[in-house]
C-alpha atoms as a PDB file:
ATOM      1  CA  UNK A   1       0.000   0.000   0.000  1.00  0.00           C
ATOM      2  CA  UNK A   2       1.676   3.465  -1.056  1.00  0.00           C
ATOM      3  CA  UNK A   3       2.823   5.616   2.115  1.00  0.00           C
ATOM      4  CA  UNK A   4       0.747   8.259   1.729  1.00  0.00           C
ATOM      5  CA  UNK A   5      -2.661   5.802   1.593  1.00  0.00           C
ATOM      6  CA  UNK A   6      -0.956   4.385   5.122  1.00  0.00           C
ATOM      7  CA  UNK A   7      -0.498   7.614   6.495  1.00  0.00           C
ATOM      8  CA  UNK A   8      -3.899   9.103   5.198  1.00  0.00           C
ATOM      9  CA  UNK A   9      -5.568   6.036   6.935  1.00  0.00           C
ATOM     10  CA  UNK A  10      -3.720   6.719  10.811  1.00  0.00           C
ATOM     11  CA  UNK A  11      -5.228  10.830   9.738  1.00  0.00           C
ATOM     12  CA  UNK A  12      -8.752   9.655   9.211  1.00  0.00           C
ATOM     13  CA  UNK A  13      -8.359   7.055  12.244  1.00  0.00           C
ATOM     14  CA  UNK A  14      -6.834   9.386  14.889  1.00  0.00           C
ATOM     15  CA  UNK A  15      -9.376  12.557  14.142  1.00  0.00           C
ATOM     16  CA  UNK A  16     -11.915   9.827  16.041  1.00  0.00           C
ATOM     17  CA  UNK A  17      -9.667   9.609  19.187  1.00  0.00           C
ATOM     18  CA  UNK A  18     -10.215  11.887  22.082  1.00  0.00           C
ATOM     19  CA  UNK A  19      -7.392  13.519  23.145  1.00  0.00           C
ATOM     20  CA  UNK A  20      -7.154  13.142  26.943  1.00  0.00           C
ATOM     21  CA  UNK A  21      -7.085   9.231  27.883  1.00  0.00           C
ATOM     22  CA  UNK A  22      -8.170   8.778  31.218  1.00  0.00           C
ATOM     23  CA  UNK A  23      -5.123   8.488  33.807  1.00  0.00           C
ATOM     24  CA  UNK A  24      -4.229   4.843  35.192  1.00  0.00           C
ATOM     25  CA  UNK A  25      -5.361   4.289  39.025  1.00  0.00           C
ATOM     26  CA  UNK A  26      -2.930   1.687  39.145  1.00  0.00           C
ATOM     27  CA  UNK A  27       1.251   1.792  39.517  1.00  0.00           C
ATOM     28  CA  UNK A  28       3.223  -1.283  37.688  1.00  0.00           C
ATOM     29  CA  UNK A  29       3.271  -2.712  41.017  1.00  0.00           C
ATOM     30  CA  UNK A  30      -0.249  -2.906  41.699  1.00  0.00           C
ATOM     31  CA  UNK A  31      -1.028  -4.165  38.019  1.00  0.00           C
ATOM     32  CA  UNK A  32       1.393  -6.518  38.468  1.00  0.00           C
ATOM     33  CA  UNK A  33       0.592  -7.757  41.745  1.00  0.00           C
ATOM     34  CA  UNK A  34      -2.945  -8.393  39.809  1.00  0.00           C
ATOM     35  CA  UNK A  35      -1.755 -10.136  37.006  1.00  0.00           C
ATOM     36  CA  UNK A  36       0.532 -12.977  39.163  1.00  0.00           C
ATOM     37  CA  UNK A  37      -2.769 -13.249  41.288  1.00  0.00           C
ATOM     38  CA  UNK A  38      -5.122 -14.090  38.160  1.00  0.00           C
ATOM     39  CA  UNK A  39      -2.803 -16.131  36.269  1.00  0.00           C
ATOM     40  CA  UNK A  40      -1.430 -19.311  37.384  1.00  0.00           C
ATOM     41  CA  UNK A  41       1.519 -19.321  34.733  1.00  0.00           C
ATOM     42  CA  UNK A  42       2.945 -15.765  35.942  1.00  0.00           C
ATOM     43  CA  UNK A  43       3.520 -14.513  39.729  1.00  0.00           C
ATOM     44  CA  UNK A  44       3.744 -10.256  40.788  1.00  0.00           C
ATOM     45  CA  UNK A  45       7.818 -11.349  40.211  1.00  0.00           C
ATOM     46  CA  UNK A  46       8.435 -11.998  37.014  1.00  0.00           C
ATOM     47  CA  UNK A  47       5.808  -9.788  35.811  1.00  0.00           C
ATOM     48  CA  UNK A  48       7.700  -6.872  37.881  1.00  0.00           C
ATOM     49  CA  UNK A  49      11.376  -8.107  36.271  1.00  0.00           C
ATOM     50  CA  UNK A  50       9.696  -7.626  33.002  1.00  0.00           C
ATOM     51  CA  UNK A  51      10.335  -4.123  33.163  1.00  0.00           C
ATOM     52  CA  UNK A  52       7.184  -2.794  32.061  1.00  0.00           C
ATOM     53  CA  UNK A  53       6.335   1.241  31.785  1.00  0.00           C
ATOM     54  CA  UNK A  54       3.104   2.907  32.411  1.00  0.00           C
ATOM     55  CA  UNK A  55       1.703   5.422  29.672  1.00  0.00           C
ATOM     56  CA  UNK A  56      -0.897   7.506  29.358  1.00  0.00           C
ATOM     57  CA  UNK A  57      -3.297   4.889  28.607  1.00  0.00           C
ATOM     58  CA  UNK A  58      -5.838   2.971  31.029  1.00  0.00           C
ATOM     59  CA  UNK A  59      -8.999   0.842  30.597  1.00  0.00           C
ATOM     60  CA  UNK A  60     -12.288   1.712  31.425  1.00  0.00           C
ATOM     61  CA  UNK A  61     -11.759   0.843  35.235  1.00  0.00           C
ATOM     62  CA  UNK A  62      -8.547   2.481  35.069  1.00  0.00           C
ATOM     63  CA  UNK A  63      -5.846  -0.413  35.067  1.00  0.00           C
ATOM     64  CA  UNK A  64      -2.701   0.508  33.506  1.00  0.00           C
ATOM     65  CA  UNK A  65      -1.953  -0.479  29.680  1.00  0.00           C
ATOM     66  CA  UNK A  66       1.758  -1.291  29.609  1.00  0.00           C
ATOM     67  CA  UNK A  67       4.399  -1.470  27.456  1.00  0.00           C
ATOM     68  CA  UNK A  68       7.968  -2.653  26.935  1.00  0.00           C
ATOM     69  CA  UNK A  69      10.059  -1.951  24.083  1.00  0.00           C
ATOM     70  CA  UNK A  70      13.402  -4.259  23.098  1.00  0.00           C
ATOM     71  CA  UNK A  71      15.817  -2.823  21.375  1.00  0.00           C
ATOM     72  CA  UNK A  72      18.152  -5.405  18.577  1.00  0.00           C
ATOM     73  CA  UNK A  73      21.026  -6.353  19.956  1.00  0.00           C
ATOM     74  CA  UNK A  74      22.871  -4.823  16.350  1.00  0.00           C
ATOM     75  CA  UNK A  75      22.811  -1.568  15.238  1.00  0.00           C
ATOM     76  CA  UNK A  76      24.345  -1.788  11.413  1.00  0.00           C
ATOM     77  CA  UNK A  77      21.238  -1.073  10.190  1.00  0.00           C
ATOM     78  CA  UNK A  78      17.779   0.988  10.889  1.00  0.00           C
ATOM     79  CA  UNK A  79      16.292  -1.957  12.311  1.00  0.00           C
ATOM     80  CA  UNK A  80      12.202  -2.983  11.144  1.00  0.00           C
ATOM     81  CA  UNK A  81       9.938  -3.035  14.121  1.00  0.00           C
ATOM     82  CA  UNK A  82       7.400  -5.532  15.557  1.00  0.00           C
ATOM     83  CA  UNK A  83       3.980  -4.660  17.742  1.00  0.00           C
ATOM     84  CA  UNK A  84       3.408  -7.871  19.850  1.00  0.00           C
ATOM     85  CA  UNK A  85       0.460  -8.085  21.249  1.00  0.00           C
ATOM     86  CA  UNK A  86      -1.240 -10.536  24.284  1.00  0.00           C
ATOM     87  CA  UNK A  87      -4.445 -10.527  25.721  1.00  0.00           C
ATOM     88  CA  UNK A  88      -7.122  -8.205  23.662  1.00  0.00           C
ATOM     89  CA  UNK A  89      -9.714 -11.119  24.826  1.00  0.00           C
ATOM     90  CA  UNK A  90      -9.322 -10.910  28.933  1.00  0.00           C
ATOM     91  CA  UNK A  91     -10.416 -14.538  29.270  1.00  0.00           C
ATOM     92  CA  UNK A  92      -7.259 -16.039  26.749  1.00  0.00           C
ATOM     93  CA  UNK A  93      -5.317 -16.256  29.347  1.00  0.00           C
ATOM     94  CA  UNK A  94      -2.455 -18.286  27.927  1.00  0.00           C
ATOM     95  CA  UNK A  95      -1.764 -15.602  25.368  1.00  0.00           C
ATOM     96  CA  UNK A  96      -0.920 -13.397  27.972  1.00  0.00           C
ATOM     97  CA  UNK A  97       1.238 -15.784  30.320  1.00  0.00           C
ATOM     98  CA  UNK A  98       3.368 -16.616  26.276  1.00  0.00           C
ATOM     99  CA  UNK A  99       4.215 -13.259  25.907  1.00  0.00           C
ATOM    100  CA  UNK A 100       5.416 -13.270  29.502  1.00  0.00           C
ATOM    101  CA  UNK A 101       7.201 -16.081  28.533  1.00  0.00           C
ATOM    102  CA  UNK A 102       8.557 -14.305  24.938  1.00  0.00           C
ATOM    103  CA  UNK A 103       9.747 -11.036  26.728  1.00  0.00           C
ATOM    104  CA  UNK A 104      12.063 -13.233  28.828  1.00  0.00           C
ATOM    105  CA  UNK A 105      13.490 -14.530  25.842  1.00  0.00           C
ATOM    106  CA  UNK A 106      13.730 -10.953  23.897  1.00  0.00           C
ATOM    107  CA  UNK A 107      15.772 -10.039  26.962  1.00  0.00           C
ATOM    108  CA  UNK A 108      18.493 -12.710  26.300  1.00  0.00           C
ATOM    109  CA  UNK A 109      18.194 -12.819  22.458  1.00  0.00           C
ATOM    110  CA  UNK A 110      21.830 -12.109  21.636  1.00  0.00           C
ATOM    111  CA  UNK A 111      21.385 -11.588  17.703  1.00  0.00           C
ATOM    112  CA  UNK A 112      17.863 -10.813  17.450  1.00  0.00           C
ATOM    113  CA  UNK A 113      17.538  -8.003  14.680  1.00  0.00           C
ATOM    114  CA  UNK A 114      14.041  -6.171  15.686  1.00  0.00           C
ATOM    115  CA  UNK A 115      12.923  -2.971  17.591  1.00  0.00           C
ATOM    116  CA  UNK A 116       9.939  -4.875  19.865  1.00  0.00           C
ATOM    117  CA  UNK A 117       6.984  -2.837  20.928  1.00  0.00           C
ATOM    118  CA  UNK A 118       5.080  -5.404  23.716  1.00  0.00           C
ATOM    119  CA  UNK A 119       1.976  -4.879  25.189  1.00  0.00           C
ATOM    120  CA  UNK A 120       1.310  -8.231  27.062  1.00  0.00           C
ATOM    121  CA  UNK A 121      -2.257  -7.194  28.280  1.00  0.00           C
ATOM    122  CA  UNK A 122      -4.355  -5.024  26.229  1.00  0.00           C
ATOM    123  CA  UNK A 123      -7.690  -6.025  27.928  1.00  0.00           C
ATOM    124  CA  UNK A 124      -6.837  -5.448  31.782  1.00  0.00           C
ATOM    125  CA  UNK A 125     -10.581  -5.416  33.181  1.00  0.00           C
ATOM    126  CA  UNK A 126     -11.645  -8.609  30.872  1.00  0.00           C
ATOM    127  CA  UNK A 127      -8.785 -10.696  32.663  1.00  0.00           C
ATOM    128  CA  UNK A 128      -9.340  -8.953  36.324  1.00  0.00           C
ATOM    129  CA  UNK A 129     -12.702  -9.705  35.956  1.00  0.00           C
ATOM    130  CA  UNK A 130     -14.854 -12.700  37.924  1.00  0.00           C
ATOM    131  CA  UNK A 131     -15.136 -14.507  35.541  1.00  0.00           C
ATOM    132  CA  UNK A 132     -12.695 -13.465  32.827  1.00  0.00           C
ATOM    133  CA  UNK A 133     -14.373 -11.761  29.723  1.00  0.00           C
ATOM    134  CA  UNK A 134     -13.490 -11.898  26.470  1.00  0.00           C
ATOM    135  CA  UNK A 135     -15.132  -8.309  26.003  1.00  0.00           C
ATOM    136  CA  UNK A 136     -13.939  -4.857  28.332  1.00  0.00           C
ATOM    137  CA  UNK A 137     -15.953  -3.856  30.788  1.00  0.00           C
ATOM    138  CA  UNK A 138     -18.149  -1.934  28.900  1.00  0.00           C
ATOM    139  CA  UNK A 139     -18.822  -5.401  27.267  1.00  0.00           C
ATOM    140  CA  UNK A 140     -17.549  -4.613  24.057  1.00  0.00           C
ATOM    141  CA  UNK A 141     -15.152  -7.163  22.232  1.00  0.00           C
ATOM    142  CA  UNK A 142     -12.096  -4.885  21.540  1.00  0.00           C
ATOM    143  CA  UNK A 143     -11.346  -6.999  18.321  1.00  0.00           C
ATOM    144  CA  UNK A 144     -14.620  -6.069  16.623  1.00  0.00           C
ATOM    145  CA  UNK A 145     -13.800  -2.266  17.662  1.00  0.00           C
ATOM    146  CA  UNK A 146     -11.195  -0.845  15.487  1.00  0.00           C
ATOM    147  CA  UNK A 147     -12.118   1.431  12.449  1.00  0.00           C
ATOM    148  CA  UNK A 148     -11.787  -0.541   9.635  1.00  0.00           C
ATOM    149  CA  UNK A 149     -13.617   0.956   6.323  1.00  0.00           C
ATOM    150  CA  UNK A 150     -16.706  -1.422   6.587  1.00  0.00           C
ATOM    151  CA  UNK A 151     -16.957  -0.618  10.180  1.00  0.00           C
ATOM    152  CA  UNK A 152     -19.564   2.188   9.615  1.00  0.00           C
ATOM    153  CA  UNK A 153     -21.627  -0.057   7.223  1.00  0.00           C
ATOM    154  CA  UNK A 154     -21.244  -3.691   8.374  1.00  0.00           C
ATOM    155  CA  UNK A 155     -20.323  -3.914  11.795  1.00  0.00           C
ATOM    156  CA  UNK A 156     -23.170  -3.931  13.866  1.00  0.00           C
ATOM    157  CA  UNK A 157     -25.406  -5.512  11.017  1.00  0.00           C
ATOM    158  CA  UNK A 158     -22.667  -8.249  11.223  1.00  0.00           C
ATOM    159  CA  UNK A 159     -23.108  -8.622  14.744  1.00  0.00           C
ATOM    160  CA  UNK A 160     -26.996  -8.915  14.877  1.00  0.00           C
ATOM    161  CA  UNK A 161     -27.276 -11.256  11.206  1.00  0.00           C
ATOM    162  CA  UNK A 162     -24.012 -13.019  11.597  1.00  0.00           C
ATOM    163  CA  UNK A 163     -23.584 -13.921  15.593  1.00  0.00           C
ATOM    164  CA  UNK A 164     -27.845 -13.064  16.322  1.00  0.00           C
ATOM    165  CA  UNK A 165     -26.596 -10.412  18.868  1.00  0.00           C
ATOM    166  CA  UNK A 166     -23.918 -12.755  20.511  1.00  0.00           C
ATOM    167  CA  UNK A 167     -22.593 -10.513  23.647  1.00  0.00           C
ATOM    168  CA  UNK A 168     -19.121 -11.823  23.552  1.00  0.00           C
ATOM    169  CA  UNK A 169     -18.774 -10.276  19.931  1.00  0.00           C
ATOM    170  CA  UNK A 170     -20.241  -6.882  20.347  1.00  0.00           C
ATOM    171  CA  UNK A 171     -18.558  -4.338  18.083  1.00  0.00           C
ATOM    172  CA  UNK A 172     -19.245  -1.264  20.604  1.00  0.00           C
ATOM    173  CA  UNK A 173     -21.760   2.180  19.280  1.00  0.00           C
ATOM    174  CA  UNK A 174     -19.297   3.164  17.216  1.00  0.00           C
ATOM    175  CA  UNK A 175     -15.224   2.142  16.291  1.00  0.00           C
ATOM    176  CA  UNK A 176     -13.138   3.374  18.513  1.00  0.00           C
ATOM    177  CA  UNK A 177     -15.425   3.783  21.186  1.00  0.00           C
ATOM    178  CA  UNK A 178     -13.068   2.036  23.572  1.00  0.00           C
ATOM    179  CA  UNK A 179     -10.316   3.417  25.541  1.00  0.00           C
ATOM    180  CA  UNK A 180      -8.404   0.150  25.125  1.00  0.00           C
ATOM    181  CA  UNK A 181      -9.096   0.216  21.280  1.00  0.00           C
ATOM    182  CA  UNK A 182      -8.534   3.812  21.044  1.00  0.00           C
ATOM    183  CA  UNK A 183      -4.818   3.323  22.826  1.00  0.00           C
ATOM    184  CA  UNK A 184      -3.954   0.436  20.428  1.00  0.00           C
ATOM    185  CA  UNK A 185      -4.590   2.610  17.356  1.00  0.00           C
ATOM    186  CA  UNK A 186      -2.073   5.422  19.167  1.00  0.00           C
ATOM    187  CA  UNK A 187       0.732   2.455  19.267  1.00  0.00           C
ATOM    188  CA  UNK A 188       0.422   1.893  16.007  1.00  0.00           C
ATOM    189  CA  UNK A 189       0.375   4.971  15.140  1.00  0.00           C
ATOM    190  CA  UNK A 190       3.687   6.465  17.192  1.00  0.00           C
ATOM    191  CA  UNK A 191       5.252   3.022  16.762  1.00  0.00           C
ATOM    192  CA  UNK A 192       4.774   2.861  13.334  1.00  0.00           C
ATOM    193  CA  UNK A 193       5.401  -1.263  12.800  1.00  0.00           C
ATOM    194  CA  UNK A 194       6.289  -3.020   9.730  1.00  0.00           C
ATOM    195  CA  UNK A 195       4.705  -6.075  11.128  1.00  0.00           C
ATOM    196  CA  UNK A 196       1.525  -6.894  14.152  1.00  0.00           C
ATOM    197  CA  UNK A 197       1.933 -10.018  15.840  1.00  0.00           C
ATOM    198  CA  UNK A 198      -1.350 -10.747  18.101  1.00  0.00           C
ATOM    199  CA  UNK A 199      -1.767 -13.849  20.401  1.00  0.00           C
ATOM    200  CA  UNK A 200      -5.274 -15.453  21.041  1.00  0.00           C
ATOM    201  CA  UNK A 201      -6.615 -18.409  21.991  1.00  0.00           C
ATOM    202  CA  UNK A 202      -7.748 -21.304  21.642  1.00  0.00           C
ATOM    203  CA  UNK A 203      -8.399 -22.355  17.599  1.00  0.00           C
ATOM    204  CA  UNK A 204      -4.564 -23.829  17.775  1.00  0.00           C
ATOM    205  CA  UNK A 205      -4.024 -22.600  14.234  1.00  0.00           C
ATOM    206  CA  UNK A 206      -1.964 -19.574  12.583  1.00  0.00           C
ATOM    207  CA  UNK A 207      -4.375 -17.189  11.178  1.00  0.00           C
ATOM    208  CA  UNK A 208      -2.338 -14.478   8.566  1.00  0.00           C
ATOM    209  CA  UNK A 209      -3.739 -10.775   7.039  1.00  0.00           C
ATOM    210  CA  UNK A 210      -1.424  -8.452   5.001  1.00  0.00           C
ATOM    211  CA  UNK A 211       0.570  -8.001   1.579  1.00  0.00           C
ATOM    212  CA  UNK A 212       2.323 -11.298   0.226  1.00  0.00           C
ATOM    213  CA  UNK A 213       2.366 -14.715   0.869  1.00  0.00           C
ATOM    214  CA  UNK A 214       1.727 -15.878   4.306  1.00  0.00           C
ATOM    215  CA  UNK A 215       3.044 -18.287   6.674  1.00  0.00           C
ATOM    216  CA  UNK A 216       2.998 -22.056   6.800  1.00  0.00           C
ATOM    217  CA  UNK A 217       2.970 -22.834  10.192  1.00  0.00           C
ATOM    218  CA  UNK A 218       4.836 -21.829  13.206  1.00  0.00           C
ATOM    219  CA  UNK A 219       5.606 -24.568  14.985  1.00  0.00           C
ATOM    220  CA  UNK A 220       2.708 -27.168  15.885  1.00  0.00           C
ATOM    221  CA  UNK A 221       0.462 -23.965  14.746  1.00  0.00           C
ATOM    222  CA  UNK A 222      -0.508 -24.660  11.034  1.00  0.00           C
ATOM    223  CA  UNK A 223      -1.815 -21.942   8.769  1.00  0.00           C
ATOM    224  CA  UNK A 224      -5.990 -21.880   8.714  1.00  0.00           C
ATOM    225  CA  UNK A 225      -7.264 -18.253   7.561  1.00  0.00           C
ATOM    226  CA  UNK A 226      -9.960 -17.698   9.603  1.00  0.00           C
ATOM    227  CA  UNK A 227     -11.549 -14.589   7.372  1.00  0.00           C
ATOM    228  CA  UNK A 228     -11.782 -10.808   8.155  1.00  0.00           C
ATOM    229  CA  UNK A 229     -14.068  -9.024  10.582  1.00  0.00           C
ATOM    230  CA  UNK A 230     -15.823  -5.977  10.408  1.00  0.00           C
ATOM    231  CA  UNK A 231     -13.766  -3.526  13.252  1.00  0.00           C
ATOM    232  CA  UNK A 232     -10.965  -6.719  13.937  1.00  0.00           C
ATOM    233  CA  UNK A 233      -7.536  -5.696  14.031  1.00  0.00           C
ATOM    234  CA  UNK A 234      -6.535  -7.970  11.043  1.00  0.00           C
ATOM    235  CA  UNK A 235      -8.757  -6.739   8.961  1.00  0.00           C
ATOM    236  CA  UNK A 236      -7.504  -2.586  10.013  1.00  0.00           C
ATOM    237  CA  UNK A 237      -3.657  -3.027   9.866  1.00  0.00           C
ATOM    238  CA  UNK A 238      -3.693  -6.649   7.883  1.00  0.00           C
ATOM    239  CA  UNK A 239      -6.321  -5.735   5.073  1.00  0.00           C
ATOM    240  CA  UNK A 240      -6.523  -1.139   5.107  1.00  0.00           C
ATOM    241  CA  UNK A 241      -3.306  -0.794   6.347  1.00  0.00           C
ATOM    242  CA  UNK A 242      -1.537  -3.137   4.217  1.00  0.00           C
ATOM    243  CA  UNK A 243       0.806  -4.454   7.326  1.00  0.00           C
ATOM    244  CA  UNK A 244       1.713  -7.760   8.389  1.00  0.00           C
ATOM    245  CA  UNK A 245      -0.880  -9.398  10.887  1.00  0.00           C
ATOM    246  CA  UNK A 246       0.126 -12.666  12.039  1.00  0.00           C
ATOM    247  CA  UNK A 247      -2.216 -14.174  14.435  1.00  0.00           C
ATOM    248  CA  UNK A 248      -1.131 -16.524  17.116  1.00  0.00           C
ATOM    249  CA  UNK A 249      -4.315 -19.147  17.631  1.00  0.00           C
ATOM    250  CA  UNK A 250      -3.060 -21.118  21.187  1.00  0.00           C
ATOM    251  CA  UNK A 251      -4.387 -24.323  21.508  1.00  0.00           C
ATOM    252  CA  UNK A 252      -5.850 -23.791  25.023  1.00  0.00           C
ATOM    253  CA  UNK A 253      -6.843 -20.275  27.025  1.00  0.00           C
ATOM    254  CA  UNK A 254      -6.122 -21.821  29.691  1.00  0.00           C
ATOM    255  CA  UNK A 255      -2.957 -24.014  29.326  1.00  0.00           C
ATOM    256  CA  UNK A 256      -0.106 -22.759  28.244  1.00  0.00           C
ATOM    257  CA  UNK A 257       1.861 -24.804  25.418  1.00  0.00           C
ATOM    258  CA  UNK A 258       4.807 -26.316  26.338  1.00  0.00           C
ATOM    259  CA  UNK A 259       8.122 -25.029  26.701  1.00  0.00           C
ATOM    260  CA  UNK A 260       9.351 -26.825  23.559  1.00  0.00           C
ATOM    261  CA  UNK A 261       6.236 -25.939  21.516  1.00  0.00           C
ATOM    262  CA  UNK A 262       6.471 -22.014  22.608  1.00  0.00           C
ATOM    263  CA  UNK A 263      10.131 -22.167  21.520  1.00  0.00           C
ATOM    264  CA  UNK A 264       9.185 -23.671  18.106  1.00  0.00           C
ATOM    265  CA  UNK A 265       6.295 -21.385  17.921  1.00  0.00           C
ATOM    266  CA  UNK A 266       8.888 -18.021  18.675  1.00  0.00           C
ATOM    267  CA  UNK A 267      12.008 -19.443  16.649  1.00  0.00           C
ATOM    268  CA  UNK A 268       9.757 -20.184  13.663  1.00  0.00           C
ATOM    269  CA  UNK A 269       8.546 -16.724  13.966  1.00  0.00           C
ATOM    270  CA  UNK A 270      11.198 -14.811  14.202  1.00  0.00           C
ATOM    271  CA  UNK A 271      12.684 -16.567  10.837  1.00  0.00           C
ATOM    272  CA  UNK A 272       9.885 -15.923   8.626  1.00  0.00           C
ATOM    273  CA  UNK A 273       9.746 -12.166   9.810  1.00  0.00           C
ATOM    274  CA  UNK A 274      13.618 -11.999   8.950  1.00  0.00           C
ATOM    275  CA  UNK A 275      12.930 -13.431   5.646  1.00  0.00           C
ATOM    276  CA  UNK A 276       9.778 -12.208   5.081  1.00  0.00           C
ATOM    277  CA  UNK A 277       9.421  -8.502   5.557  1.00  0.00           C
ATOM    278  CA  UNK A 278      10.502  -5.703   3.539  1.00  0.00           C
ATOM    279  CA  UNK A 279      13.989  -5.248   2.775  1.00  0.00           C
ATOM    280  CA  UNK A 280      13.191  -1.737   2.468  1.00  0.00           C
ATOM    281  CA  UNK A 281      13.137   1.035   4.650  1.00  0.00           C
ATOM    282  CA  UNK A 282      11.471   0.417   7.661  1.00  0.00           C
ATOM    283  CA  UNK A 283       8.128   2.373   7.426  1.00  0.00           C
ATOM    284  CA  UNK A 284       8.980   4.597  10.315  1.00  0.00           C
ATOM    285  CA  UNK A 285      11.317   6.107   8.068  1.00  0.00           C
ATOM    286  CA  UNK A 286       9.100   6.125   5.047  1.00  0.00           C
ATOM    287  CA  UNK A 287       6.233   8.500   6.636  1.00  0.00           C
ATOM    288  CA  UNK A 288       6.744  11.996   6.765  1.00  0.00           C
ATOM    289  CA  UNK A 289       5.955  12.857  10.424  1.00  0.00           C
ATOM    290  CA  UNK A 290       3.521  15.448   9.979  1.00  0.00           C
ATOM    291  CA  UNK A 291       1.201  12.405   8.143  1.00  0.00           C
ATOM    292  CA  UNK A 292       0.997  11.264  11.690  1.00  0.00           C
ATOM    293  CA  UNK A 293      -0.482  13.882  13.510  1.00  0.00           C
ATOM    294  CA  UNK A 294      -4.083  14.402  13.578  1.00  0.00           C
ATOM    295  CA  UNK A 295      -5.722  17.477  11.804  1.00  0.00           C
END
């Protein structure tokens, strides 16, 4: 997709946005302390050694939306940059505890060539909640929210023809109606990746949208397209955006794969992006910067 399309769809996306996200109530400590209590694969430690920053983001009740950024470990050349992404559904819990697991390994990669964005929990109040939702707590489903071009015109006919009104799929009033959506869209917009990679749970397959040809399999995770969804965040970056969307299907939400599988699963991964992504510029450097900013 040519630059100026890219950059004329983060315009159009970002004049929705409010401009003044509502603080976090919670410190790192706190969140993190509320994560290793939820999730049996992760304890208030290792989610504290993760070295995870607050931003200006929070959820509708307030909980922090983190981040953590990797540098590569080489710096002979303006290195391409990966958004990964856990936990938009609160109750897939295993595809927050894997990228738990991942930034441990992105902190000893000694040759790893990518600038990491990682957001291991973009759906706080889902996962804090009792039970776990898959939606926020304004029970919208924060993968049916973003503001894809047929989200004006299909999304909530989708929603009442397609699902008959199914709660857990609710696209929200309007795109972008969601604090936790509306932060998302700012990452990728200030980020500026060449390539999204979001976990999920629990199809057990690898679900691709985007330019070129996609992946086999990753591991025991075997290529199954699972189609494009009014206000889903493959069909905004993957399908308008023209980006790489690779989507991680875990097996289970609630068991986490094993060690030798999530090691397949990451080495796999981080080959075909290598191979696989533009040898050009990375697109942060392709934008003009004032194609960022909203009007």
């Amino acid at each position: 997709m040519p630059a100026r399309l890219v950059a004329g769809l983060f315009v159009a996306a970002a004049s929705l946005s409010p401009s003044a996200p509502a603080a976090p109530l919670a410190t790192v400590d706190g969140a993190c302390r509320a994560l290793g209590s939820r999730l049996g694969s992760l304890d208030a430690q290792t989610c504290l050694n993760a070295g995870l920053q607050l931003t200006q983001g929070a959820s509708v009740n307030g909980q922090p939306l983190m981040i953590r950024d990797y540098l590569p470990k080489s710096r002979r050349a303006p290195p391409l940059r990966v958004l990964l992404i856990g936990g938009i559904h609160g109750d897939e819990f295993s595809s927050v505890s894997v990228v738990f697991q991942w930034m441990q390994r992105l902190q000893g990669e000694r040759f790893q060539p990518f600038h990491w964005r990682v957001i291991p929990c973009a759906n706080p109040d889902g996962l804090l909640a009792q039970p776990a939702t898959r939606v926020n707590a304004r029970g919208v489903d924060l993968n049916r929210n973003f503001p894809t071009a047929d989200w004006k015109a299909e999304a909530l006919r989708y929603w009442e023809q397609k699902t008959r009104r199914d709660p857990r799929r609710y696209p929200g009033p309007k795109a972008l109606s969601e604090p936790e959506t509306r932060w998302l869209l700012q990452q990728i917009e200030q980020f500026r990746p060449d390539a999204i990679v979001s976990v999920h749970a629990p199809y057990g397959v690898l679900d691709y949208d985007g330019p070129d040809e996609p992946p086999a399999r990753f591991g025991y995770l075997r290529l199954h397209q699972l189609g494009t969804y009014p206000g889903s965040l493959g069909n905004f970056a993957g399908v308008n955006l023209g980006l790489p969307v690779i989507t991680l299907e875990l097996p289970h939400a609630g068991i986490m794969p094993t060690a030798q599988q999530s090691q397949r699963v990451w080495g796999d991964m981080l080959g075909w992006l290598q191979h696989n992504l533009p040898k050009q510029a990375p697109m942060y450097m392709r934008l003009n910067d004032q194609s960022w900013k909203s009007e």
